[in-house]
C-alpha atoms as a PDB file:
ATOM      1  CA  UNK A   1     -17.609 -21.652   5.195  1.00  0.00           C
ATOM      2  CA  UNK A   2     -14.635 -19.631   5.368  1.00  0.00           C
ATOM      3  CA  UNK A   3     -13.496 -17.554   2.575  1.00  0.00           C
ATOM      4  CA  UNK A   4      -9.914 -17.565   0.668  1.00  0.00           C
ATOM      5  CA  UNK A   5      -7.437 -15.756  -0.774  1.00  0.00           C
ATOM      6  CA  UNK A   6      -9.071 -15.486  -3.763  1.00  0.00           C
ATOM      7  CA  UNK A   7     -11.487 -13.514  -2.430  1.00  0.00           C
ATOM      8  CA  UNK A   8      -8.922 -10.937  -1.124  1.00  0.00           C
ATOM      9  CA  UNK A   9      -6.427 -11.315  -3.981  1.00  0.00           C
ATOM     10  CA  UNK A  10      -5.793  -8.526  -6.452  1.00  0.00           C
ATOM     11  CA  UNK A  11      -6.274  -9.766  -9.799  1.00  0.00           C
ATOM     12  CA  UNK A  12      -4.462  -7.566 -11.727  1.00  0.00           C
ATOM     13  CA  UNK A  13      -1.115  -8.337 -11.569  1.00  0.00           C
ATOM     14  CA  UNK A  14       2.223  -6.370 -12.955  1.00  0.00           C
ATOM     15  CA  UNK A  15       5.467  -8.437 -13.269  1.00  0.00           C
ATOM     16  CA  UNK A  16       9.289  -7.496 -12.803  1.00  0.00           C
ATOM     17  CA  UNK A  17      11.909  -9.589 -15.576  1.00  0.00           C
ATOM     18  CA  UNK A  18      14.873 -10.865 -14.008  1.00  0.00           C
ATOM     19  CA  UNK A  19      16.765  -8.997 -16.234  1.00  0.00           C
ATOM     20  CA  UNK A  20      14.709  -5.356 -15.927  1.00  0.00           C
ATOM     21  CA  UNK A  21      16.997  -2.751 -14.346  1.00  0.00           C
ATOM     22  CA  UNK A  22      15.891  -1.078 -11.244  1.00  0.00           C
ATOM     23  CA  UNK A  23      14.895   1.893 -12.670  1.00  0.00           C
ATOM     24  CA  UNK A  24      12.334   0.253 -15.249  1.00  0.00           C
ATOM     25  CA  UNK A  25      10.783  -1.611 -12.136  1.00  0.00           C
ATOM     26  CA  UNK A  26      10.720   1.476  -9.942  1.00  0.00           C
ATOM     27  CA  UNK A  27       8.919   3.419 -12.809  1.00  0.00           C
ATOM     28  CA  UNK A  28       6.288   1.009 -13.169  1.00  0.00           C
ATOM     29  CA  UNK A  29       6.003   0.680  -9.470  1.00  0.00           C
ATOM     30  CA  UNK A  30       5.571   4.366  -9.063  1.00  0.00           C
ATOM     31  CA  UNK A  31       3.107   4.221 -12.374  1.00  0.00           C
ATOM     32  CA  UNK A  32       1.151   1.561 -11.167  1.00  0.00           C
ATOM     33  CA  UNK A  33       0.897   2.401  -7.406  1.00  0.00           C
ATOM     34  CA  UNK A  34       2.673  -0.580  -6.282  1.00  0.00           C
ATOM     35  CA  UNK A  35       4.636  -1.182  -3.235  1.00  0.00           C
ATOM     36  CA  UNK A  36       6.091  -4.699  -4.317  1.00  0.00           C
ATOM     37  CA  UNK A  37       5.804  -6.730  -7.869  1.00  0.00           C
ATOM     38  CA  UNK A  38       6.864 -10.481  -8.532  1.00  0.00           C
ATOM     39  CA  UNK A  39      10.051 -11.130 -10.784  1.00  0.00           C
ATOM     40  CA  UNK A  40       8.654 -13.566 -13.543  1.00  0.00           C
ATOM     41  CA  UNK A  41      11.097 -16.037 -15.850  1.00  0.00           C
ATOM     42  CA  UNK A  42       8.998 -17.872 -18.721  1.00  0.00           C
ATOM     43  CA  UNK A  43       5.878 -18.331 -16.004  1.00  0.00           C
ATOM     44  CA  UNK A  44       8.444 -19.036 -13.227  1.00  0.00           C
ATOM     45  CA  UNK A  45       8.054 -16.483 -10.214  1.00  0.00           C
ATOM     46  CA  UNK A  46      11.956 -15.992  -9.138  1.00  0.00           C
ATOM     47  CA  UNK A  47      10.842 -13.625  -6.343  1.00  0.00           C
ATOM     48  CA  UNK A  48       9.383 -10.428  -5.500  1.00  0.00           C
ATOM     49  CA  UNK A  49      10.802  -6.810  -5.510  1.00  0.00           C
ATOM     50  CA  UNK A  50       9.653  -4.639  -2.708  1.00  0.00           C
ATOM     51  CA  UNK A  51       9.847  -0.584  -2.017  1.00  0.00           C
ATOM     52  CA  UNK A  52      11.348  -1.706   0.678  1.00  0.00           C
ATOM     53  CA  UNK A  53      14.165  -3.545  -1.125  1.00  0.00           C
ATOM     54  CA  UNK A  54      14.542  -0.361  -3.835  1.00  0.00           C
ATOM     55  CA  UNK A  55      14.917   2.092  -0.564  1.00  0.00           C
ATOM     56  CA  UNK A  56      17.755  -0.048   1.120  1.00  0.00           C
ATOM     57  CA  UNK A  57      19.632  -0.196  -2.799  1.00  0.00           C
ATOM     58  CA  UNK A  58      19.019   4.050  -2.950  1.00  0.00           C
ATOM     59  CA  UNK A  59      20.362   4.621   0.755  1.00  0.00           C
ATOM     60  CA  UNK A  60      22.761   1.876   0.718  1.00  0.00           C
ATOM     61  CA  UNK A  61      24.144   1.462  -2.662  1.00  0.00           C
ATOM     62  CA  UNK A  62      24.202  -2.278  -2.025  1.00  0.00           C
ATOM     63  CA  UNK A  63      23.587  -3.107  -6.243  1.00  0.00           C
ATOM     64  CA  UNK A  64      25.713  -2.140  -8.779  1.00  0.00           C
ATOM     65  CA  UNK A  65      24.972   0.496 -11.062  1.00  0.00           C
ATOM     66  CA  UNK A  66      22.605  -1.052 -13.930  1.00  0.00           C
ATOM     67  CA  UNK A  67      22.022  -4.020 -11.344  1.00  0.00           C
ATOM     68  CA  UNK A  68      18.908  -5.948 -12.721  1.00  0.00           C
ATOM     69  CA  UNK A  69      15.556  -6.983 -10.743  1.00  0.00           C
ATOM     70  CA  UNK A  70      16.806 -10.360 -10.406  1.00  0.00           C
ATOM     71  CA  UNK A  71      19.771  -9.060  -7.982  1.00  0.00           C
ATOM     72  CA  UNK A  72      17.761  -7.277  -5.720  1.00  0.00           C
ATOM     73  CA  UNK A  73      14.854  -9.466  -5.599  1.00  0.00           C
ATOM     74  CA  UNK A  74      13.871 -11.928  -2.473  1.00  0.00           C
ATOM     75  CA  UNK A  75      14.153 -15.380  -3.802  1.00  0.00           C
ATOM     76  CA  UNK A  76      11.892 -18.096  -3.438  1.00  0.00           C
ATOM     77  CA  UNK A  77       9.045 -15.804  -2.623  1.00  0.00           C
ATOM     78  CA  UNK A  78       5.719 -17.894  -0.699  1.00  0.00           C
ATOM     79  CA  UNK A  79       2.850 -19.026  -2.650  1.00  0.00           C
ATOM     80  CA  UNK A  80      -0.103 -19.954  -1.984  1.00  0.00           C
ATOM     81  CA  UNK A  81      -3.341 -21.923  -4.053  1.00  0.00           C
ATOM     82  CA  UNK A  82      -6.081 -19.481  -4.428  1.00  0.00           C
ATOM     83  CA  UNK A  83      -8.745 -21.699  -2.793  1.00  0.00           C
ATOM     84  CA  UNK A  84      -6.268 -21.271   0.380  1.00  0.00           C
ATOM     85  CA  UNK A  85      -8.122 -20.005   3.898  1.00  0.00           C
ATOM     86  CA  UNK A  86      -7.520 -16.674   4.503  1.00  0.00           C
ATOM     87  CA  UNK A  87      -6.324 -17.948   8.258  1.00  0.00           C
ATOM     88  CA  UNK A  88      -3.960 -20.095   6.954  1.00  0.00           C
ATOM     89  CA  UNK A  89      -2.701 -17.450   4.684  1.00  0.00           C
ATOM     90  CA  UNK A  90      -2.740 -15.033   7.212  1.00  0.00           C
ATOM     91  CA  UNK A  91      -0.474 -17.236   9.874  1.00  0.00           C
ATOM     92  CA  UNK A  92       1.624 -17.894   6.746  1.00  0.00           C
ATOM     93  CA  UNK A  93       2.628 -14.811   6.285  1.00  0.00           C
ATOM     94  CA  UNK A  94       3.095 -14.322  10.437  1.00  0.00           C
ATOM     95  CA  UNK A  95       5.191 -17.152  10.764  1.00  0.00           C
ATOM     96  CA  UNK A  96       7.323 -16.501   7.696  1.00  0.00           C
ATOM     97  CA  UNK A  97       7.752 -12.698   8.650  1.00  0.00           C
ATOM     98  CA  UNK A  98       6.681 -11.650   5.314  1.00  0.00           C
ATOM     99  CA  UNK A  99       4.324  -9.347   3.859  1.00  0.00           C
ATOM    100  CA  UNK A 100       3.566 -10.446   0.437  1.00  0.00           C
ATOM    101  CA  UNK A 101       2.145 -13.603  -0.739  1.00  0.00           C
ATOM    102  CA  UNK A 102       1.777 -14.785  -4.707  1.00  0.00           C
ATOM    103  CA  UNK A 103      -1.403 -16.502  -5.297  1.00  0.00           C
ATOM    104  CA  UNK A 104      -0.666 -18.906  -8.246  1.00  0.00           C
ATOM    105  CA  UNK A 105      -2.036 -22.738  -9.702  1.00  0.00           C
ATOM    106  CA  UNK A 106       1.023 -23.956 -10.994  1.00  0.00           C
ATOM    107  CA  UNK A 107       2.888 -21.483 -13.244  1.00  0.00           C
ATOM    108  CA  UNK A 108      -0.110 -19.310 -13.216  1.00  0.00           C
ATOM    109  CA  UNK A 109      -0.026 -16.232 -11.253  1.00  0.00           C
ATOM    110  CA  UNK A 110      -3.673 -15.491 -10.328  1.00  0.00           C
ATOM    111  CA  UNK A 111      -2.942 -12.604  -7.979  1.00  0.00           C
ATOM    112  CA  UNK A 112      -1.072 -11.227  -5.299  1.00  0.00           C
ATOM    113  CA  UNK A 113      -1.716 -10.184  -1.828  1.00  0.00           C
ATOM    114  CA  UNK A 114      -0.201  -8.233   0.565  1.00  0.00           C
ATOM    115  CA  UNK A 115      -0.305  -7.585   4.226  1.00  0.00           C
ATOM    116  CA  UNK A 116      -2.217  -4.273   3.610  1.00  0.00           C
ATOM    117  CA  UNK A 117      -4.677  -6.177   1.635  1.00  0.00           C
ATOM    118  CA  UNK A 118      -5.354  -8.088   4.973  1.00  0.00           C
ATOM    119  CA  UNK A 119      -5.500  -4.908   7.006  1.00  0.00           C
ATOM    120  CA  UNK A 120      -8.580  -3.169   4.334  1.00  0.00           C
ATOM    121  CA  UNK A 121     -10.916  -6.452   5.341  1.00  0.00           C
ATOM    122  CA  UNK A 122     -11.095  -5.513   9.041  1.00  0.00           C
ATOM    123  CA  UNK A 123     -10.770  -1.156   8.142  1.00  0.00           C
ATOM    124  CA  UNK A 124     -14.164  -2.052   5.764  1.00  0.00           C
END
């Protein structure tokens, strides 16, 4: 049997608000250890915010000052059913050029994973 994405996923998950500035998502980025968090409206996952996507706004300027999560954030982020393969999830991600995935059922989030996540199963 092949295992999922739940069995990969982390569990514990910390959420952006659309309408958090940058700074309150960097600190609890930075607090948290995170590299990336999903932007949640009323259980509706607008997108993810990435390190990434904070560096390019500190080097580039490219958000007004006070700009809010929701203006930086990657819409329409890919999610996936926890009882998904981990293959599947895996050429996913490959094929879509990204390297975070939301694991959700429905409006649920039940976890998030991350390319790094798929890198620690094979460093193990």
């Amino acid at each position: 049997m092949s295992r999922t994405i739940a069995s990969l996923m982390n569990r514990q998950v910390h959420t952006a608000g659309p309408d958090d500035t940058l700074q309150a998502v960097e600190a609890r980025m930075v607090a948290h250890g995170l590299s990336w968090m999903p932007v949640v409206d009323q259980g509706n996952v607008l997108g993810v915010i990435s390190s990434t996507d904070l560096l390019r706004q500190h080097a580039g300027g490219s958000a007004p000052p006070g700009a809010r999560a929701w203006q930086l954030s990657t819409y329409k982020p890919v999610t996936v059913r926890p009882d998904a393969s981990l293959g599947e999830v895996a050429r996913l991600m490959v094929e879509s050029n990204i390297h975070h995935v939301v694991v959700a059922e429905g409006q649920d989030i039940r976890g998030v994973v991350s390319s790094l996540d798929f890198v620690r199963t094979f460093a193990d």
